[in-house]
Protein backbone atom coordinates (compact mmCIF):
# COMPACT_ATOMS: atom_id res chain seq x y z
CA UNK A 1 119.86 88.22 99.54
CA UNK A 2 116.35 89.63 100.27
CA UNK A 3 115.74 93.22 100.64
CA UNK A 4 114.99 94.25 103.91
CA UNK A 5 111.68 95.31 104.93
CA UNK A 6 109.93 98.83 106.10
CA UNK A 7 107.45 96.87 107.33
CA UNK A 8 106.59 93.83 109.67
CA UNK A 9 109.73 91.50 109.32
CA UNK A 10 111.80 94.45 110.94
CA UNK A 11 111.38 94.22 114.42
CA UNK A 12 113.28 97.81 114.80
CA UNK A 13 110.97 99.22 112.45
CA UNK A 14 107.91 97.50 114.10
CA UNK A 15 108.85 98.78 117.69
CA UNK A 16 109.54 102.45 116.79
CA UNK A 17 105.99 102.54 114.36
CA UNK A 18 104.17 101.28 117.67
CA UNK A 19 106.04 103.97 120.05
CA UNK A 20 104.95 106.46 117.00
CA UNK A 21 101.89 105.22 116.87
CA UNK A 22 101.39 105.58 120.87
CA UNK A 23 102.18 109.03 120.60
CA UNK A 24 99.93 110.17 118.16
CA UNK A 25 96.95 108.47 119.98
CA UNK A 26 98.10 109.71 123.16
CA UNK A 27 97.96 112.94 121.87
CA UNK A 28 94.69 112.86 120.49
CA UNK A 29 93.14 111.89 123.70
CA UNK A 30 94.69 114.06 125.56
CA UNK A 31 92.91 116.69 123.14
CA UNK A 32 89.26 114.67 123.32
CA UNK A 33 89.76 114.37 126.66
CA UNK A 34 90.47 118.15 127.67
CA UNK A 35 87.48 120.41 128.07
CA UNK A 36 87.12 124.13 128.83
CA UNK A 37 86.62 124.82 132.30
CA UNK A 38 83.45 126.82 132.91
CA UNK A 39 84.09 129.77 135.45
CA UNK A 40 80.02 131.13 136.95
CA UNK A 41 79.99 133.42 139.53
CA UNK A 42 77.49 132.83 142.58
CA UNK A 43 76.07 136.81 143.18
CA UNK A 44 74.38 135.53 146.79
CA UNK A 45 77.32 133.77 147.66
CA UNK A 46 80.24 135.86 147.15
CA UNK A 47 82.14 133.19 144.98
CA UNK A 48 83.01 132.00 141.67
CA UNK A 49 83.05 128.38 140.68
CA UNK A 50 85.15 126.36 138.43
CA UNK A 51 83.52 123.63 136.21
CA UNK A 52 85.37 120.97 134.69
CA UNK A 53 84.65 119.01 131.58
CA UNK A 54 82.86 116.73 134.09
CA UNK A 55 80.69 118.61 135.29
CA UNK A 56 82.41 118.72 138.60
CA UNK A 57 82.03 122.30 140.54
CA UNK A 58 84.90 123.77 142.68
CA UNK A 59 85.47 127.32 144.21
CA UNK A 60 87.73 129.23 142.44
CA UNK A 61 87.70 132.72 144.39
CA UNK A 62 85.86 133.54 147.07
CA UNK A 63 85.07 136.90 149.25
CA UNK A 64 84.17 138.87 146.68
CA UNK A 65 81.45 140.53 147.20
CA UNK A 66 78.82 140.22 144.73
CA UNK A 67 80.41 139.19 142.00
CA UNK A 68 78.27 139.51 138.45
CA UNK A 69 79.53 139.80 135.07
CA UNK A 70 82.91 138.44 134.33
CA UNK A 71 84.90 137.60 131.43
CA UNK A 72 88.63 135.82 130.65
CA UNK A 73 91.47 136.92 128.62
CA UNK A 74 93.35 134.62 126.63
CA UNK A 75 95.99 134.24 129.12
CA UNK A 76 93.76 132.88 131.80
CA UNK A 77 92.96 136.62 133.80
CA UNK A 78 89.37 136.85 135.09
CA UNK A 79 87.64 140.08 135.23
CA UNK A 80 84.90 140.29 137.82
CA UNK A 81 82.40 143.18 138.32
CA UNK A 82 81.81 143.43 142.24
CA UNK A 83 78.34 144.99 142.92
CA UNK A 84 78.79 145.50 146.26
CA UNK A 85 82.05 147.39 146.19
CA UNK A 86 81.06 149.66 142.75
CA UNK A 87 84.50 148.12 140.87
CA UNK A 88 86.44 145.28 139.12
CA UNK A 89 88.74 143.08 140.21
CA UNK A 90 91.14 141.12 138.31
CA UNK A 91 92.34 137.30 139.56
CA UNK A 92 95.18 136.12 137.87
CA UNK A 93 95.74 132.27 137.56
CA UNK A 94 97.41 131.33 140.84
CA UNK A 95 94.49 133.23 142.61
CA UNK A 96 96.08 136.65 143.17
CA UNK A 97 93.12 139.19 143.55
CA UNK A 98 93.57 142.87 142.67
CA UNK A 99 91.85 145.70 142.28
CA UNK A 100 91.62 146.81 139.03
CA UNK A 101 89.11 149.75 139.20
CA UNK A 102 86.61 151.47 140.68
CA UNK A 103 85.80 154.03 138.15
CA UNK A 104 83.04 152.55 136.52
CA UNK A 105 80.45 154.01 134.40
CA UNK A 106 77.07 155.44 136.31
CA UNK A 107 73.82 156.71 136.28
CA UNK A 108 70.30 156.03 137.74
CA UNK A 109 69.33 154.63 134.55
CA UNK A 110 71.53 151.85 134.19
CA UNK A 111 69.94 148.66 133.42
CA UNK A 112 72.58 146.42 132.31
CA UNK A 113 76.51 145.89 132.50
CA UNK A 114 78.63 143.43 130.43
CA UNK A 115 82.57 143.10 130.64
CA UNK A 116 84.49 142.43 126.99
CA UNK A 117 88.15 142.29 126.63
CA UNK A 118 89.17 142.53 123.36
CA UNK A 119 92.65 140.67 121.88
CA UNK A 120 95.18 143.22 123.16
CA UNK A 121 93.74 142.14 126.58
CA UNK A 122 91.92 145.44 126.81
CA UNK A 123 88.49 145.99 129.14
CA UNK A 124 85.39 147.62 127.82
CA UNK A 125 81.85 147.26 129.01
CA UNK A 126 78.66 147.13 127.59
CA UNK A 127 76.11 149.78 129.37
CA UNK A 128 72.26 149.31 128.11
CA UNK A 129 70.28 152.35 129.59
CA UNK A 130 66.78 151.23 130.18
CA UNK A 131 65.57 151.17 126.53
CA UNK A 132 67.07 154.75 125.64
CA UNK A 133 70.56 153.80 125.10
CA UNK A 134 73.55 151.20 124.60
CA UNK A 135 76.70 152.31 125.13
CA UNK A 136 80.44 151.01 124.62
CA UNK A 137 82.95 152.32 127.74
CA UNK A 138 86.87 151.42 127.47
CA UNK A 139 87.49 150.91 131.37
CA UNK A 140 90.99 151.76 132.34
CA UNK A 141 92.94 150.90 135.43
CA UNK A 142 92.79 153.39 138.23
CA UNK A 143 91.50 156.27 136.03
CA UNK A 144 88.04 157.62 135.34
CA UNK A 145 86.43 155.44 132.00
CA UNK A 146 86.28 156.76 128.10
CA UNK A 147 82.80 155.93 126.10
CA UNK A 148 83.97 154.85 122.66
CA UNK A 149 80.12 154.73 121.37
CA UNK A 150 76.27 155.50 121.60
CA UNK A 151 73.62 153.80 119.91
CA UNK A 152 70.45 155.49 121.10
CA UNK A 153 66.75 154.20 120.78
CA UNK A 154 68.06 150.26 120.88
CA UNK A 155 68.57 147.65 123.67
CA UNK A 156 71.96 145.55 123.45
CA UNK A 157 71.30 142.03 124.96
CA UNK A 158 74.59 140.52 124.59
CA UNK A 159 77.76 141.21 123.22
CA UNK A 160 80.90 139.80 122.01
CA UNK A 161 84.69 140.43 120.30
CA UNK A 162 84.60 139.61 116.90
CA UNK A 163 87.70 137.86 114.87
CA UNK A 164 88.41 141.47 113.49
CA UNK A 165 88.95 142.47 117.23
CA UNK A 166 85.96 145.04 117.15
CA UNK A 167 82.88 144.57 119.03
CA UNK A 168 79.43 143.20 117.64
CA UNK A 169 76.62 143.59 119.92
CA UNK A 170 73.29 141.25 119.54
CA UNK A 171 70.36 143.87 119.75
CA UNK A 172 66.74 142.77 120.97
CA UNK A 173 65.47 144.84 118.09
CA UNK A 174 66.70 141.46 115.97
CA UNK A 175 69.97 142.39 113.95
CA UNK A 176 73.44 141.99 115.21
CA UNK A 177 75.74 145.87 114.92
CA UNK A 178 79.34 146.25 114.32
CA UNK A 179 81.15 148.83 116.61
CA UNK A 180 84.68 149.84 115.99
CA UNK A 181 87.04 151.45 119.04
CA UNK A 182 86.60 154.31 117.25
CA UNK A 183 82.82 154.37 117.87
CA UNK A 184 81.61 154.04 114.25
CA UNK A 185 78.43 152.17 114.03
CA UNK A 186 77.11 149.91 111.35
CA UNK A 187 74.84 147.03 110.81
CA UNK A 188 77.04 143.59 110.56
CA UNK A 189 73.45 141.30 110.15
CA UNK A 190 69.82 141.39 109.94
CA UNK A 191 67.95 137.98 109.30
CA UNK A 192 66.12 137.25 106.66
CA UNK A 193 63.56 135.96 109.14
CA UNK A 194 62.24 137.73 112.55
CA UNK A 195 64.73 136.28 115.39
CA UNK A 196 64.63 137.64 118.77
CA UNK A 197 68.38 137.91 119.91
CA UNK A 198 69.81 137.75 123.23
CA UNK A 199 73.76 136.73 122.47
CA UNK A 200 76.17 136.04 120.19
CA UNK A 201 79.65 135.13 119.88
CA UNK A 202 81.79 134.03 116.78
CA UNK A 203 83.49 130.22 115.81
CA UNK A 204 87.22 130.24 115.53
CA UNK A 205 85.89 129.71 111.86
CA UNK A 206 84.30 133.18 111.45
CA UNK A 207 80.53 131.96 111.87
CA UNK A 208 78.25 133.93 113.94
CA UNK A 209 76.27 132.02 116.34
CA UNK A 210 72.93 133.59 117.75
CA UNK A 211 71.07 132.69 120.83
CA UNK A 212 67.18 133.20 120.99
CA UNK A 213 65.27 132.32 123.67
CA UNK A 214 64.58 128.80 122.46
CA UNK A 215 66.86 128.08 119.78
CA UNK A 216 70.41 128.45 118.36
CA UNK A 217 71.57 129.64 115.13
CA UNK A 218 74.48 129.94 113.00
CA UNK A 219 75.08 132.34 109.90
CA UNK A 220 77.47 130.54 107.79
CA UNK A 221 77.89 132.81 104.66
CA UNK A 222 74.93 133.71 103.43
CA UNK A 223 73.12 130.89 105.31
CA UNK A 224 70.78 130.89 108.54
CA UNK A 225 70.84 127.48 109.46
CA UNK A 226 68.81 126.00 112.47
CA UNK A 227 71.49 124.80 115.17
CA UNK A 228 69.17 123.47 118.51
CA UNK A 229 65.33 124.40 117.57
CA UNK A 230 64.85 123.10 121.51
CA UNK A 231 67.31 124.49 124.22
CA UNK A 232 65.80 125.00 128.12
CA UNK A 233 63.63 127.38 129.13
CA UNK A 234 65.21 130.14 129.81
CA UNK A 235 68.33 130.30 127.72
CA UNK A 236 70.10 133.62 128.56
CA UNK A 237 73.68 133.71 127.44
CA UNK A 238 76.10 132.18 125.13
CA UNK A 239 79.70 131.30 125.27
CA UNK A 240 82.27 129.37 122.98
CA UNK A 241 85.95 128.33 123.49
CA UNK A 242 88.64 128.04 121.43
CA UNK A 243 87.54 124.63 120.28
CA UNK A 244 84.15 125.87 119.17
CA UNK A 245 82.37 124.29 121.95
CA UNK A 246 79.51 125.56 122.79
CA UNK A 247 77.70 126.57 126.22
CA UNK A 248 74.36 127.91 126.90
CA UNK A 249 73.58 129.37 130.45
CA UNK A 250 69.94 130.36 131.71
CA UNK A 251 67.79 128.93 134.48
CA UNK A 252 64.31 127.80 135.57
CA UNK A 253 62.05 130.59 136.71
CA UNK A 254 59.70 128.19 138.47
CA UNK A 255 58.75 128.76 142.30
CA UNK A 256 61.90 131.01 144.29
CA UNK A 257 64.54 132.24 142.53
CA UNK A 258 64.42 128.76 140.01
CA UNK A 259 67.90 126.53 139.25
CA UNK A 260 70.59 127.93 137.20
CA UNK A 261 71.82 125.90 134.39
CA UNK A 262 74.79 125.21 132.57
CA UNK A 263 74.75 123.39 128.93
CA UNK A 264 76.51 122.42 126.19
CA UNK A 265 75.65 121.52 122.69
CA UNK A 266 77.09 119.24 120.11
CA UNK A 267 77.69 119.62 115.95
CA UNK A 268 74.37 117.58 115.71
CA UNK A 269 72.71 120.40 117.91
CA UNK A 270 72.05 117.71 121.17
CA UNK A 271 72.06 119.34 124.39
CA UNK A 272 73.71 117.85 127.25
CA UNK A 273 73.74 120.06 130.83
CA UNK A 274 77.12 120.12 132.44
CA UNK A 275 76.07 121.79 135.80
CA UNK A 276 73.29 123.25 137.33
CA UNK A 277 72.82 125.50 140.91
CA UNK A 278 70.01 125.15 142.54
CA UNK A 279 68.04 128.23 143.79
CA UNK A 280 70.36 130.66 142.40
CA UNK A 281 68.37 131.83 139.73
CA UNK A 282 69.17 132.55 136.14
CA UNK A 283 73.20 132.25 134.97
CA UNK A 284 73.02 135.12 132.75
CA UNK A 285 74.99 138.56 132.69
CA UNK A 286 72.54 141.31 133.06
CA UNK A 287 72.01 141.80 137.08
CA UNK A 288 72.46 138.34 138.42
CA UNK A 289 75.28 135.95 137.80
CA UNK A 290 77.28 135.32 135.03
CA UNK A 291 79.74 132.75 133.60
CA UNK A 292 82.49 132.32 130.60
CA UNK A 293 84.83 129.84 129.32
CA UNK A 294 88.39 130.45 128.48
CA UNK A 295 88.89 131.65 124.84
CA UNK A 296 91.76 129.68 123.86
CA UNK A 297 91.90 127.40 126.71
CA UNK A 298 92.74 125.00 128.32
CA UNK A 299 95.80 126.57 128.10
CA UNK A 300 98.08 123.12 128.56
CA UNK A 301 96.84 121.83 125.58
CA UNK A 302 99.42 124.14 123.43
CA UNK A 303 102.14 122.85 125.88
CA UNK A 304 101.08 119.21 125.62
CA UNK A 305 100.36 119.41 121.80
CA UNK A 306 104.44 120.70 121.10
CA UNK A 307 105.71 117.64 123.50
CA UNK A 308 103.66 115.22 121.66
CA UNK A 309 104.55 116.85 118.47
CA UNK A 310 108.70 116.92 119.42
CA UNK A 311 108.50 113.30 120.67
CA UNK A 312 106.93 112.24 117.25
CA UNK A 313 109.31 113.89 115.12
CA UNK A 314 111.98 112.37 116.91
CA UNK A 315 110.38 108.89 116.45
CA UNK A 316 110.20 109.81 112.86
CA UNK A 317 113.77 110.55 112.38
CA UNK A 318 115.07 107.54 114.23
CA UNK A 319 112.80 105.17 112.17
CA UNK A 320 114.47 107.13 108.88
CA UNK A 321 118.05 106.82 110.30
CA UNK A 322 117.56 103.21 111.20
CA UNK A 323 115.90 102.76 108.02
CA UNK A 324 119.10 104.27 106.25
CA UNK A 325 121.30 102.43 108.46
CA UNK A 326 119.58 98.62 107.04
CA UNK A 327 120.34 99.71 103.52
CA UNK A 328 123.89 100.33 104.14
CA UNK A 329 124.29 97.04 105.74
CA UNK A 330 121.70 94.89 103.76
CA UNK A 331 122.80 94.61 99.65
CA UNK A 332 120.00 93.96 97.56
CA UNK A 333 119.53 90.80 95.87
């Protein structure tokens, strides 16, 4: 008697490697298919606006003031600075809007205000005083603010949470700094070459990416390499998700207050714009509006990802018990 087959002559085996099959491609696009939503905040209008993968806008939160810079935690919690009413509210998920202070740091001299929250879900801020000073606050809730560092006689563009959970900030003097939380100071990188810096943010990989006016870089090693030599005018901030996509905000300075913009930019360093917003002026996060994308979002990929994942092990297992099953019942020849 023949032996029986693994392959196409078993119609059991044939059915349960195409439900397999369907699984792991399902899965897959479900992954291709899932982009990090973009959350910008509207300063004139008092809202904040969800962008999907699409490109399509919604409003996410609304009445809020003046909202400026914000920035996510990984659990989905947006931090919002509120201009208007000197504090920073916190809107969880399902919309809930709190409070979450209004001790803030101050001074006449304040040019400049970024949010960071660091992995324990902590909430600093970036202060740049005029070109004198850039400071590192750890805001608290409900109590008065503690400055964890002062780097004096620089000018911090941008700034970002590194994989070692300590903050590097992107300096317009050209060289990216290291700051620990407990205020020690050091130079992380200085280019071999004279880049002008305005952001930076790190791949889930460890590679620093830097944003210059007009182009994008990566430091990979010991390596500068050239990521988009041609972004739009007007590239102010940077952002990256948990994917290591990357999004570039800015906008047009041209007649008014110019069109925000919204873009994203592929391994091959192609630009594509996912959103603009017209006559809002530049998306950035210094006085005007900001935007960020969720750092290990979306957050039902994990969810989806372990379904997929249980339904193909259990495929697997009934294509090895049927398997074992045939040889009991089919002798070989």
């Amino acid at each position: 008697m023949p032996r029986a087959r693994w392959g196409r002559e078993n119609p059991t085996m044939r059915r349960l490697s195409s439900a397999f099959a369907s699984v792991v491609v399902g899965l897959l696009a479900s992954r291709a298919a899932s982009a990090s939503p973009v959350y910008v905040s509207l300063l004139t209008q008092g809202t904040i606006v969800r962008v999907d993968g699409s490109g399509s806008q919604s409003v996410y939160a609304s009445n809020l003031g003046a909202p400026g810079t914000l920035r996510l935690d990984s659990a989905g919690d947006l931090f919002v600075l509120d201009g208007v009413g000197k504090r920073v509210l916190k809107i969880l998920p399902n919309g809930t809007k709190t409070v979450f202070t209004t001790f803030l740091p101050s001074g006449n001299d304040i040019s400049s205000q970024e949010l960071l929250v660091d992995a324990s879900g902590a909430l600093f801020s970036i202060v740049q005083r005029g070109d004198i000073a850039s400071q590192v606050w750890r805001l608290l809730a409900g109590a008065p603010p503690v400055l964890v560092a002062e780097i004096s006689g620089v000018s911090a563009r941008g700034g970002t949470v590194g994989p070692d959970g300590e903050f590097y900030l992107a300096l317009q003097e050209g060289k990216v700094v290291r700051v620990t939380h407990g205020g020690q100071v050091s130079t992380f990188y200085a280019p071999p070459t004279s880049i002008q810096m305005i952001d930076v943010r790190f791949t889930s990989q460890g590679d620093l990416i830097i944003l210059s006016p007009q182009s994008l870089w990566k430091v990979s090693g010991a390596s500068l390499l050239l990521l988009a030599p041609a972004l739009l005018d007007g590239a102010l901030q940077l952002a990256i998700d948990a994917h290591d996509r990357i999004f570039i905000s800015g906008g047009g300075f041209g007649g008014g207050q110019g069109d925000g913009f919204i873009q994203t930019v592929d391994a091959n360093g192609v630009l594509s714009t996912l959103g603009t917003f017209p006559g809002l002026g530049p998306v950035d996060d210094i006085d005007d509006s900001d935007f960020d994308v969720l750092p290990s979002a979306p957050q039902a990929i994990p969810a989806l990802s372990e379904v997929g994942q249980s339904a193909a092990v259990l495929i697997f297992a009934l294509m090895l018990s049927a398997r074992a099953r045939r040889r009991q019942r089919v002798p070989l020849a």
